[in-house]
Protein backbone atom coordinates (compact mmCIF):
# COMPACT_ATOMS: atom_id res chain seq x y z
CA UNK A 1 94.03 46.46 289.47
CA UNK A 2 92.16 49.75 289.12
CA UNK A 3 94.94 51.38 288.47
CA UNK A 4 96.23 48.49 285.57
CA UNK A 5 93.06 49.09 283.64
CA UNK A 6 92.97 52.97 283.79
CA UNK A 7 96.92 52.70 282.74
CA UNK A 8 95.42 50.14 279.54
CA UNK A 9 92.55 52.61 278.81
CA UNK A 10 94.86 55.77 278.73
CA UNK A 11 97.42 53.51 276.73
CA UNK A 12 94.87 52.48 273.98
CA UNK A 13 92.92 55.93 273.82
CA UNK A 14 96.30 57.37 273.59
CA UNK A 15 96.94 54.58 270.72
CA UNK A 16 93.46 55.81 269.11
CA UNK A 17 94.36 59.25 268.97
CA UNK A 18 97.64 58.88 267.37
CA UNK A 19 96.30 56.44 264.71
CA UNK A 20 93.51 58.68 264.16
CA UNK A 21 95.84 61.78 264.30
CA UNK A 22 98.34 59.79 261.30
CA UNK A 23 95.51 58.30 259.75
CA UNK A 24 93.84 62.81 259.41
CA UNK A 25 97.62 63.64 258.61
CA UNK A 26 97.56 60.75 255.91
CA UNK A 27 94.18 61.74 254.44
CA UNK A 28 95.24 65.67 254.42
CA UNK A 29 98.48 64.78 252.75
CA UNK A 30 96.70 62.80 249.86
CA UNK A 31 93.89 65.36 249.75
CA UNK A 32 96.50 68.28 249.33
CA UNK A 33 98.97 65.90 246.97
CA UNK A 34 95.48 65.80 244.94
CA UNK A 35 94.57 68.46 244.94
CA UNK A 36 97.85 69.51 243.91
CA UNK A 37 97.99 67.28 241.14
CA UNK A 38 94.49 68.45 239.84
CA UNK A 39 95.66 71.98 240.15
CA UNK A 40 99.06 71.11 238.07
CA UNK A 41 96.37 69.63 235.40
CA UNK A 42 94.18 72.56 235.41
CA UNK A 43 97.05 74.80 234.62
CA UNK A 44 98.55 72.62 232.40
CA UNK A 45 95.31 72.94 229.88
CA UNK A 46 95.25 76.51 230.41
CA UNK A 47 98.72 77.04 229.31
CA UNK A 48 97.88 74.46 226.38
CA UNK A 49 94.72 76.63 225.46
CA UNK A 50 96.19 79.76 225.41
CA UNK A 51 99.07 78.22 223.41
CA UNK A 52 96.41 77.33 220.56
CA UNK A 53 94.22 80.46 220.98
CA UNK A 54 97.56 82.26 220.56
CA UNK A 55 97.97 80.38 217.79
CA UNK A 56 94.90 80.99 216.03
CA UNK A 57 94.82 84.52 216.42
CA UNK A 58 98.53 84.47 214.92
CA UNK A 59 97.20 82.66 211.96
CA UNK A 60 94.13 85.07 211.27
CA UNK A 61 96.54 87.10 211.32
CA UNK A 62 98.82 86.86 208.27
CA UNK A 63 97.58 87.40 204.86
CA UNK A 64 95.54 83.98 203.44
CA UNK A 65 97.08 81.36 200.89
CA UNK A 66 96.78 81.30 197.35
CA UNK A 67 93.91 79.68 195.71
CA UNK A 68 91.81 80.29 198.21
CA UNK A 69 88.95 82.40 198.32
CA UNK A 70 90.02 84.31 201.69
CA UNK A 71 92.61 85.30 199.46
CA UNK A 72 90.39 86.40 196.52
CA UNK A 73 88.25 88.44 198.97
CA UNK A 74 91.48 90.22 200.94
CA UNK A 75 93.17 90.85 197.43
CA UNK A 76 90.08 92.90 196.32
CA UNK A 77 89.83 94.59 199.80
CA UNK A 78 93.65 95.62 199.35
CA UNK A 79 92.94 96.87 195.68
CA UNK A 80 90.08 98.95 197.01
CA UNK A 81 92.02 100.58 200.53
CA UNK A 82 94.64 101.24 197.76
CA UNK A 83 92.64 102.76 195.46
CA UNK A 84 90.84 104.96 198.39
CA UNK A 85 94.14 106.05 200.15
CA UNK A 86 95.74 106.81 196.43
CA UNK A 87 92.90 109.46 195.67
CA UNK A 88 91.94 110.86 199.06
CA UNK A 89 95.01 110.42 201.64
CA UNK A 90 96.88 112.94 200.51
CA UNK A 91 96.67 116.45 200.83
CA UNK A 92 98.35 117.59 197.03
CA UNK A 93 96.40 115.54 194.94
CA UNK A 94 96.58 111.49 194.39
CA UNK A 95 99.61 109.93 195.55
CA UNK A 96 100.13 105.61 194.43
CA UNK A 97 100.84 103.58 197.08
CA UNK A 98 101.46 99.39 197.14
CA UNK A 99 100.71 97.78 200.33
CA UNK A 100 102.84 97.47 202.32
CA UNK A 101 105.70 98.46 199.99
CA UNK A 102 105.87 101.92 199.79
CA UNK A 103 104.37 102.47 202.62
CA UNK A 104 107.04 101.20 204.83
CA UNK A 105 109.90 102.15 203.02
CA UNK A 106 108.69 105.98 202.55
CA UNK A 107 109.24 106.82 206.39
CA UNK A 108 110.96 109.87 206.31
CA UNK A 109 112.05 112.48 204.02
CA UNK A 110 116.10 113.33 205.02
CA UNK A 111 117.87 110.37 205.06
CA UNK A 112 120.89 110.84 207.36
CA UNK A 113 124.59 109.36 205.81
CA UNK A 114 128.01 108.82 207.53
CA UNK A 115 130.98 109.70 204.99
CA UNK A 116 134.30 110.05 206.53
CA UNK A 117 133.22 110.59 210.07
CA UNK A 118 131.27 113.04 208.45
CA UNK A 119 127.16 113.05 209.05
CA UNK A 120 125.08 114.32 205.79
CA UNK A 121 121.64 115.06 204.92
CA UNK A 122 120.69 114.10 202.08
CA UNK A 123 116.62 115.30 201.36
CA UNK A 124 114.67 112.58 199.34
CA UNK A 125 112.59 115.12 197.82
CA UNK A 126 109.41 117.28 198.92
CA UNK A 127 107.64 114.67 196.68
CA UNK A 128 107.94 111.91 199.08
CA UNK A 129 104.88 111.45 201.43
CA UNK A 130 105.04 109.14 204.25
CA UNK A 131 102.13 107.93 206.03
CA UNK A 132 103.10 110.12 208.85
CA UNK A 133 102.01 112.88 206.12
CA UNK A 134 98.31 110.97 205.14
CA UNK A 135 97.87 110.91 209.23
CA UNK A 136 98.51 114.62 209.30
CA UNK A 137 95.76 115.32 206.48
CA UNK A 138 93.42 112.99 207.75
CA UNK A 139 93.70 113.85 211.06
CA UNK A 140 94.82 117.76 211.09
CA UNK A 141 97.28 116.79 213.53
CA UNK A 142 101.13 115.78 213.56
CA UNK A 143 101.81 112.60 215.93
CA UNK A 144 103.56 113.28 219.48
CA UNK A 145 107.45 113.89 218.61
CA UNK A 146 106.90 113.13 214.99
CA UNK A 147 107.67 116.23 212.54
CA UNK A 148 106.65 116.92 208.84
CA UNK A 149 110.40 116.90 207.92
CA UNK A 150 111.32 113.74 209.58
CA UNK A 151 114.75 112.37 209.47
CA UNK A 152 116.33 108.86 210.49
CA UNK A 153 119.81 108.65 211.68
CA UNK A 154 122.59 106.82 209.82
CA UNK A 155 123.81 103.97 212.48
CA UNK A 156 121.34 101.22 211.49
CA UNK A 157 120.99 99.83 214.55
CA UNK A 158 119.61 103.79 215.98
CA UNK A 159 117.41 103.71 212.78
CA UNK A 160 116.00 100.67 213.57
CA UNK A 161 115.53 101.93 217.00
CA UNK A 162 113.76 105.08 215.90
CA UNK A 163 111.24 103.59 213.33
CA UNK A 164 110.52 100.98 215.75
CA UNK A 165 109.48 104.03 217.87
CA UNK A 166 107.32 105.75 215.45
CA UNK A 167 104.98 102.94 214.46
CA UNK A 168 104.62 102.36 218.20
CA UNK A 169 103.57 105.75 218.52
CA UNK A 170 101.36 105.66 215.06
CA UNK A 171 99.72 102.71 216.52
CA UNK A 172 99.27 104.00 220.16
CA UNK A 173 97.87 107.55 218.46
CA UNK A 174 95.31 105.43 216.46
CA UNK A 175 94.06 103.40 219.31
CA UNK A 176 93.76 106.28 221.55
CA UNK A 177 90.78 107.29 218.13
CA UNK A 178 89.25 104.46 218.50
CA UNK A 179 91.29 101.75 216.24
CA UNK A 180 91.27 98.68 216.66
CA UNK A 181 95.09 96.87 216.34
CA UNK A 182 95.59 94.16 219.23
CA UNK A 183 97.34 92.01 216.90
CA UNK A 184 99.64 94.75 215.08
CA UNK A 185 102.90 95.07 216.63
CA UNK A 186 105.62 97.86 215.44
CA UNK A 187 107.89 95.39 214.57
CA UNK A 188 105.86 93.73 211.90
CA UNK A 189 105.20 97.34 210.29
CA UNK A 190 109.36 97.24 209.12
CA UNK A 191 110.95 96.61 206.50
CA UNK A 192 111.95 92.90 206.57
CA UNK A 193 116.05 93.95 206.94
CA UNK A 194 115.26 95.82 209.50
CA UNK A 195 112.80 93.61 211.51
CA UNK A 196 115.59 91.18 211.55
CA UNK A 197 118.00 93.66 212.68
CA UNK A 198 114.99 94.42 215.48
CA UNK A 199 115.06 90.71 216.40
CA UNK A 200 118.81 90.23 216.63
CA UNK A 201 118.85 93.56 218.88
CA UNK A 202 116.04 91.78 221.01
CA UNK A 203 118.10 88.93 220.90
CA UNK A 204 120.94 90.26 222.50
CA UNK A 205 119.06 91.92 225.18
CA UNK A 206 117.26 88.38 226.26
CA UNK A 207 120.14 87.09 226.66
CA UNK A 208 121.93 89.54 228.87
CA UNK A 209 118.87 88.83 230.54
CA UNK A 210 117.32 92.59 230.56
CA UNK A 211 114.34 91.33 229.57
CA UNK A 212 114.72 87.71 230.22
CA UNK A 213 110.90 87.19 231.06
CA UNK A 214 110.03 88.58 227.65
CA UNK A 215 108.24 86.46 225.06
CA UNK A 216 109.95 86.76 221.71
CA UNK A 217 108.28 85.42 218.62
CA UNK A 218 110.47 85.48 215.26
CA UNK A 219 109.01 85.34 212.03
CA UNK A 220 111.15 83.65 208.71
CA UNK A 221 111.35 85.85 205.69
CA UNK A 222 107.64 84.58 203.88
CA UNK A 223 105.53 84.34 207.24
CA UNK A 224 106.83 88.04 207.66
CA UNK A 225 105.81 89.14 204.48
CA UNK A 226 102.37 87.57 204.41
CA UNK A 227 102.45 89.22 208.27
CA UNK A 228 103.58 92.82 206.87
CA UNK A 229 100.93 92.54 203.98
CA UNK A 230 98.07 91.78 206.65
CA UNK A 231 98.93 94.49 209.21
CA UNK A 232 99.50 97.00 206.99
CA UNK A 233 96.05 96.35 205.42
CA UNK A 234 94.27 95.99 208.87
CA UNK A 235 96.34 99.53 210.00
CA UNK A 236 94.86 101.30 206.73
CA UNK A 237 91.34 99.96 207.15
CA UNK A 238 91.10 101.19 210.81
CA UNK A 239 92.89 104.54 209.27
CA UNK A 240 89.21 105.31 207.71
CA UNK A 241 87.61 104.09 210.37
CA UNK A 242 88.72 106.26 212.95
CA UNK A 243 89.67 109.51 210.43
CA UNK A 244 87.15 109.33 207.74
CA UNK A 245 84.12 107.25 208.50
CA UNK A 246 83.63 108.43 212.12
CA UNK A 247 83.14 112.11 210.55
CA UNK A 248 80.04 110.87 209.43
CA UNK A 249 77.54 111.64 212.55
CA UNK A 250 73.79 111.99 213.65
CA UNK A 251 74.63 116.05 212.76
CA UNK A 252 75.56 115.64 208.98
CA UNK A 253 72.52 113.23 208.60
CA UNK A 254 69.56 114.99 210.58
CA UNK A 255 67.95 116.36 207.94
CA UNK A 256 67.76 113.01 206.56
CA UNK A 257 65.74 111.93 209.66
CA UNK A 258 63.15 114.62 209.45
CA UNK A 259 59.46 114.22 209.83
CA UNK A 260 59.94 113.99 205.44
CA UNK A 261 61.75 111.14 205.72
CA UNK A 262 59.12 108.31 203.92
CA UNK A 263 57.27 106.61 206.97
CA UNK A 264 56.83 103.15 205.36
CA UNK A 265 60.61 102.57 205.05
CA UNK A 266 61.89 100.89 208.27
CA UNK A 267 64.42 103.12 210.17
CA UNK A 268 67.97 102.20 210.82
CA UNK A 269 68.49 102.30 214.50
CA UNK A 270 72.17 103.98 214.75
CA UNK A 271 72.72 103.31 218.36
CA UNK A 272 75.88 102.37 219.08
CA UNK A 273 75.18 99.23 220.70
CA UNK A 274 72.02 98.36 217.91
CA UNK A 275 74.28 96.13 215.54
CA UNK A 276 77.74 94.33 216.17
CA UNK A 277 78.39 94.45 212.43
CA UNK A 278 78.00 98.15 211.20
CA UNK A 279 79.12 101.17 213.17
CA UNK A 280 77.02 104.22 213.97
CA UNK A 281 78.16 106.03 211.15
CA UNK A 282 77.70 102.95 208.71
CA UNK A 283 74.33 102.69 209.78
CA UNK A 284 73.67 106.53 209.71
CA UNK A 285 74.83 105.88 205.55
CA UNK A 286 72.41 103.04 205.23
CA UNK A 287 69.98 105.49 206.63
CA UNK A 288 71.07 107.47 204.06
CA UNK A 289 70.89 105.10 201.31
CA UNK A 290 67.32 104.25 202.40
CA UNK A 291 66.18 108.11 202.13
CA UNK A 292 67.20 108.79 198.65
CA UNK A 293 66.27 105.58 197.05
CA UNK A 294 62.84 105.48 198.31
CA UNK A 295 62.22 109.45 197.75
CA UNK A 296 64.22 109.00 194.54
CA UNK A 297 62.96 106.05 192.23
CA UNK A 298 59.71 107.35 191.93
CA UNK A 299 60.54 110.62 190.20
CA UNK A 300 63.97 108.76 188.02
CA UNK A 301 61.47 106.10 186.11
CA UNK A 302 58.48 107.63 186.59
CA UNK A 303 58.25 107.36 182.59
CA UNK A 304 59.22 103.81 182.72
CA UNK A 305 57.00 100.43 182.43
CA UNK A 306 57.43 99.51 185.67
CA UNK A 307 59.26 101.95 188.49
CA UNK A 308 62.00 99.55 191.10
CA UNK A 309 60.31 98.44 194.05
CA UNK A 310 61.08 99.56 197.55
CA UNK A 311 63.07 97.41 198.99
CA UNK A 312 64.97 97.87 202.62
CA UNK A 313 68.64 98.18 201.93
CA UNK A 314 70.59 96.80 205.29
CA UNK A 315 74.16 95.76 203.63
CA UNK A 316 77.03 97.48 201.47
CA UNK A 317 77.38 94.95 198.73
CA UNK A 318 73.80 92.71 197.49
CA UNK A 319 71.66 95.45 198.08
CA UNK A 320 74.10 97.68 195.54
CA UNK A 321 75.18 95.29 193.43
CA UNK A 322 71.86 96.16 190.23
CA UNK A 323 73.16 99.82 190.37
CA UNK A 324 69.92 101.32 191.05
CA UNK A 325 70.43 101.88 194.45
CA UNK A 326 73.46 104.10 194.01
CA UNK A 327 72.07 105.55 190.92
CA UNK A 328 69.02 107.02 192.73
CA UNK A 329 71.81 108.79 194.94
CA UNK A 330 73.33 110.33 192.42
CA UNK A 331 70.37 111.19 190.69
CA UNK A 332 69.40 113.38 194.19
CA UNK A 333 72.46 115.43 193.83
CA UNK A 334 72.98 115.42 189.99
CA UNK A 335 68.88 115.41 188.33
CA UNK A 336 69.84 116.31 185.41
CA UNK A 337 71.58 112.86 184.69
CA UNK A 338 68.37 111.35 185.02
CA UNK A 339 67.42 111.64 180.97
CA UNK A 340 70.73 110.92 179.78
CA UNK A 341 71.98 108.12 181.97
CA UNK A 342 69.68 106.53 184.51
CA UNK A 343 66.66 106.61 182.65
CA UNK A 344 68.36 103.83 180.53
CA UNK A 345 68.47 101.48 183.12
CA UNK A 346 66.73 98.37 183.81
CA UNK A 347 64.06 99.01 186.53
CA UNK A 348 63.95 95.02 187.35
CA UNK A 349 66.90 93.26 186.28
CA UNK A 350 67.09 89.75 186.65
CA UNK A 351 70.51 88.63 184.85
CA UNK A 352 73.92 89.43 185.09
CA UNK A 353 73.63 91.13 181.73
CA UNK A 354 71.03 93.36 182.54
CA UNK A 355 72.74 94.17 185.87
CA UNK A 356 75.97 94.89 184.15
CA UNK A 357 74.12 97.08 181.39
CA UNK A 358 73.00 99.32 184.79
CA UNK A 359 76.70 99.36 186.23
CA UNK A 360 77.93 100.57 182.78
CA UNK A 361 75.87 103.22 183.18
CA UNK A 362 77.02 103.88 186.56
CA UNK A 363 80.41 104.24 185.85
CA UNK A 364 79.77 106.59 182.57
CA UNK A 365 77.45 108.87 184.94
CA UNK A 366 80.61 108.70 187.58
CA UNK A 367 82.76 109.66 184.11
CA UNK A 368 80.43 112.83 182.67
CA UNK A 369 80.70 115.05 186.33
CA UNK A 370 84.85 113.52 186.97
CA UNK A 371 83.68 111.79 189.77
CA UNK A 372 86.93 109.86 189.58
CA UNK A 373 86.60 107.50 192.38
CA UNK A 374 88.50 104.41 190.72
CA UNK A 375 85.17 102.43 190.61
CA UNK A 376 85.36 100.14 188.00
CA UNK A 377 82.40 97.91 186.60
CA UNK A 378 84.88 95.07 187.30
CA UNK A 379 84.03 95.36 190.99
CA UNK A 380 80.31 94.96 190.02
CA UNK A 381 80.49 92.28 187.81
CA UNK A 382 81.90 88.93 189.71
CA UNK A 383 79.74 89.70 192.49
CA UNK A 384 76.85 90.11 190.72
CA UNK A 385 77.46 86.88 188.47
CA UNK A 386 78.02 84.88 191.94
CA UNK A 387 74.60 86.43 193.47
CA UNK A 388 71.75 86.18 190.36
C-alpha cells in the first residue's frame, strides 16, 4: 500500500513538473514570439522614419518651386554668390559665371578627341577657368592629383569616370577646411548627359552584383536640374566660408577690441560655441560693424539736426538696410566722403523713400573711389519696403 501511494505521488509530481515544465516552455515561446513581434515593429518604424527623414533632407535639398518665396530668397542668394565669385574668384580679373552652367561644363582646359584611332588635344583656350582654377586662387593650393592644365580623356564612359573623381576629391578637399556638404554628392555636380551616363555605369555594376548592397537613387531630367542648381549653390557658399570668410580672425580685428573700443556698446562674444547662427569670423565683422558706427556717427553728422542713435547691430540685413550703418564704415576709411556724400543722408529715416535716398548715396560713394562690388540699390530697396 505504501509503496502504491509513493508510486501515485512520484506519478503526479512527475505529472506537475512536466505540465509546469510545458506550461514555462509555452510562456517562453509566447514571450520570445512577442517579443519578436515587437522587435519586427520597432524596426519596421525605424526603417519607415528614416525613409521620410531621408526624404526630407532630399527635398531641402533641391532648389524651391516657383512662386514661392523660398524661391525669391534662393534666387537673390544665387545672384549675389554670382556676383561675388564673378569679381573676386579669379585670379586675372572678373570672370562671369551662371550657376551651375558654366561651372560644370568648364572642367578642364584640353579636351582629349579620338580621330581615326588617332588621340588629339585640342586646348580650349588659356581663357577658360574652371573652378579647379578659383580653388587654386582662393586657396593657394592645387587639389591632390588635380593639375592647372587639366585634361579629360575622349572615351565617355573614362570621362565620366574621371570628373566623377574630381568633384569627389573637390568635395573631400573642402570638407577636410571645414565645409559643410553631407547632402552634395559628385554625381549631382555633372552635367546632366553625363550623370545619366554615371547612373547607367552604376547600373550595370548593381547588377553584376559588385555592389549589390549599394543604394542607388536616380534623379529624372528636372529633379536633377533643380538638384544641380542647389548643390552647386550650397558648394559655392561653403567655398567663402571655408576660403574667404574664415581669413577673417581675432588677429585682423584686435585692434578693434582695444581698451578704445566705446565701453557702452555691448561686445560681440566671438567664441566659437557663443551663437549657432553666425561664425567666429561673422561675429568678429559685427564686432566690427559695431566699432566704426558708434566711433563714427558722431563725427559724420555732427553738423546735422539730429546725429543717428546708437543702436546694437547683431544681424547682416535689418540692421543695414537705412545705409547708415555701412556708410559710417566707409566714412572711417574714406573721411573725405563725408561732405560730399554722407552728410546728405537722412540721420532718422522712417520711410522707404528716405531709406532709399541714403542707399543712393551709398552706391554713388561705392561709384566715386571704383569700389565696384556689384551692389546695387535694388538689393536695398525690396527689403527695406517689406521691413518699414
Amino acid at each position: 500500500m505504501r509503496r502504491s501511494c509513493e508510486t501515485v505521488s512520484k506519478a503526479l509530481i512527475k505529472s506537475r513538473y512536466t505540465t509546469s515544465t510545458e506550461n514555462l516552455e509555452y510562456f517562453l515561446y509566447y514571450s520570445e514570439s512577442e517579443n519578436m513581434l515587437e522587435n519586427e515593429w520597432v524596426k519596421k518604424d525605424e526603417a519607415d522614419s528614416q525613409s521620410q527623414e531621408r526624404e526630407n533632407k532630399f527635398q531641402l535639398s533641391l532648389f524651391p518651386d516657383e512662386a514661392t518665396e523660398e524661391y525669391i530668397f534662393f534666387q537673390k542668394v544665387i545672384t549675389a554668390v554670382q556676383n561675388w565669385f564673378t569679381l573676386f574668384g579669379w585670379s586675372k580679373g572678373p570672370n562671369p559665371i551662371s550657376i551651375p552652367h558654366s561651372l560644370r561644363r568648364d572642367v578642364c582646359k584640353i579636351q582629349m578627341t579620338s580621330s581615326d584611332e588617332k588621340v588629339i588635344k585640342q586646348n580650349l583656350g588659356k581663357d577658360t577657368k574652371t573652378v579647379y582654377d578659383m580653388l587654386l586662387h582662393l586657396s593657394g593650393q592645387l587639389l591632390p592629383g588635380i593639375t592647372s592644365s587639366q585634361s579629360l580623356p575622349s572615351d565617355p564612359i573614362e570621362r565620366v569616370i574621371q570628373l566623377h573623381w574630381q568633384h569627389s576629391t573637390m568635395l573631400t578637399f573642402l570638407k577636410s577646411q571645414g565645409a559643410c556638404l553631407p547632402h552634395v554628392m559628385p554625381e549631382f555636380l555633372l552635367e546632366p548627359d553625363e550623370y545619366k551616363k554615371w547612373i547607367g555605369l552604376q547600373i550595370a555594376l548593381k547588377n553584376s552584383e559588385i555592389f549589390n548592397n549599394k543604394s542607388l537613387s536616380v534623379l529624372d531630367d528636372n529633379v536633377f536640374e533643380t538638384m544641380s542648381k542647389r548643390v552647386w549653390t550650397d558648394v559655392l557658399l561653403q567655398v567663402y566660408k571655408v576660403l574667404v570668410l574664415a581669413r577673417v580672425s581675432s588677429l585682423t580685428t584686435s585692434n578693434l577690441l582695444s581698451s578704445e573700443s566705446p565701453q557702452s556698446m555691448p561686445r560681440i562674444n566671438a567664441e566659437p560655441l557663443s551663437s549657432n547662427i553666425y561664425s567666429p569670423s561673422e561675429r568678429l565683422l559685427l564686432t566690427w560693424l559695431n566699432t566704426h558706427y558708434e566711433k563714427t556717427r558722431k563725427i559724420v553728422w555732427k553738423d546735422c539736426q539730429k546725429v543717428p542713435p546708437m543702436r546694437w547691430i547683431v544681424n547682416f540685413d535689418r540692421d543695414l538696410l537705412d545705409g547708415l550703418v555701412l556708410a559710417a564704415q566707409v566714412a572711417a576709411y574714406c573721411p573725405y566722403l563725408i561732405s560730399t556724400h554722407f552728410t546728405n543722408m537722412y540721420t532718422n529715416p522712417g520711410t522707404p523713400e528716405q531709406c532709399l535716398h541714403n542707399c543712393l548715396i551709398l552706391v554713388n560713394a561705392f561709384h566715386s573711389i571704383s569700389l565696384d562690388i556689384g551692389v546695387q540699390v535694388n538689393g536695398f530697396i525690396s527689403h527695406v519696403q517689406y521691413t518699414v
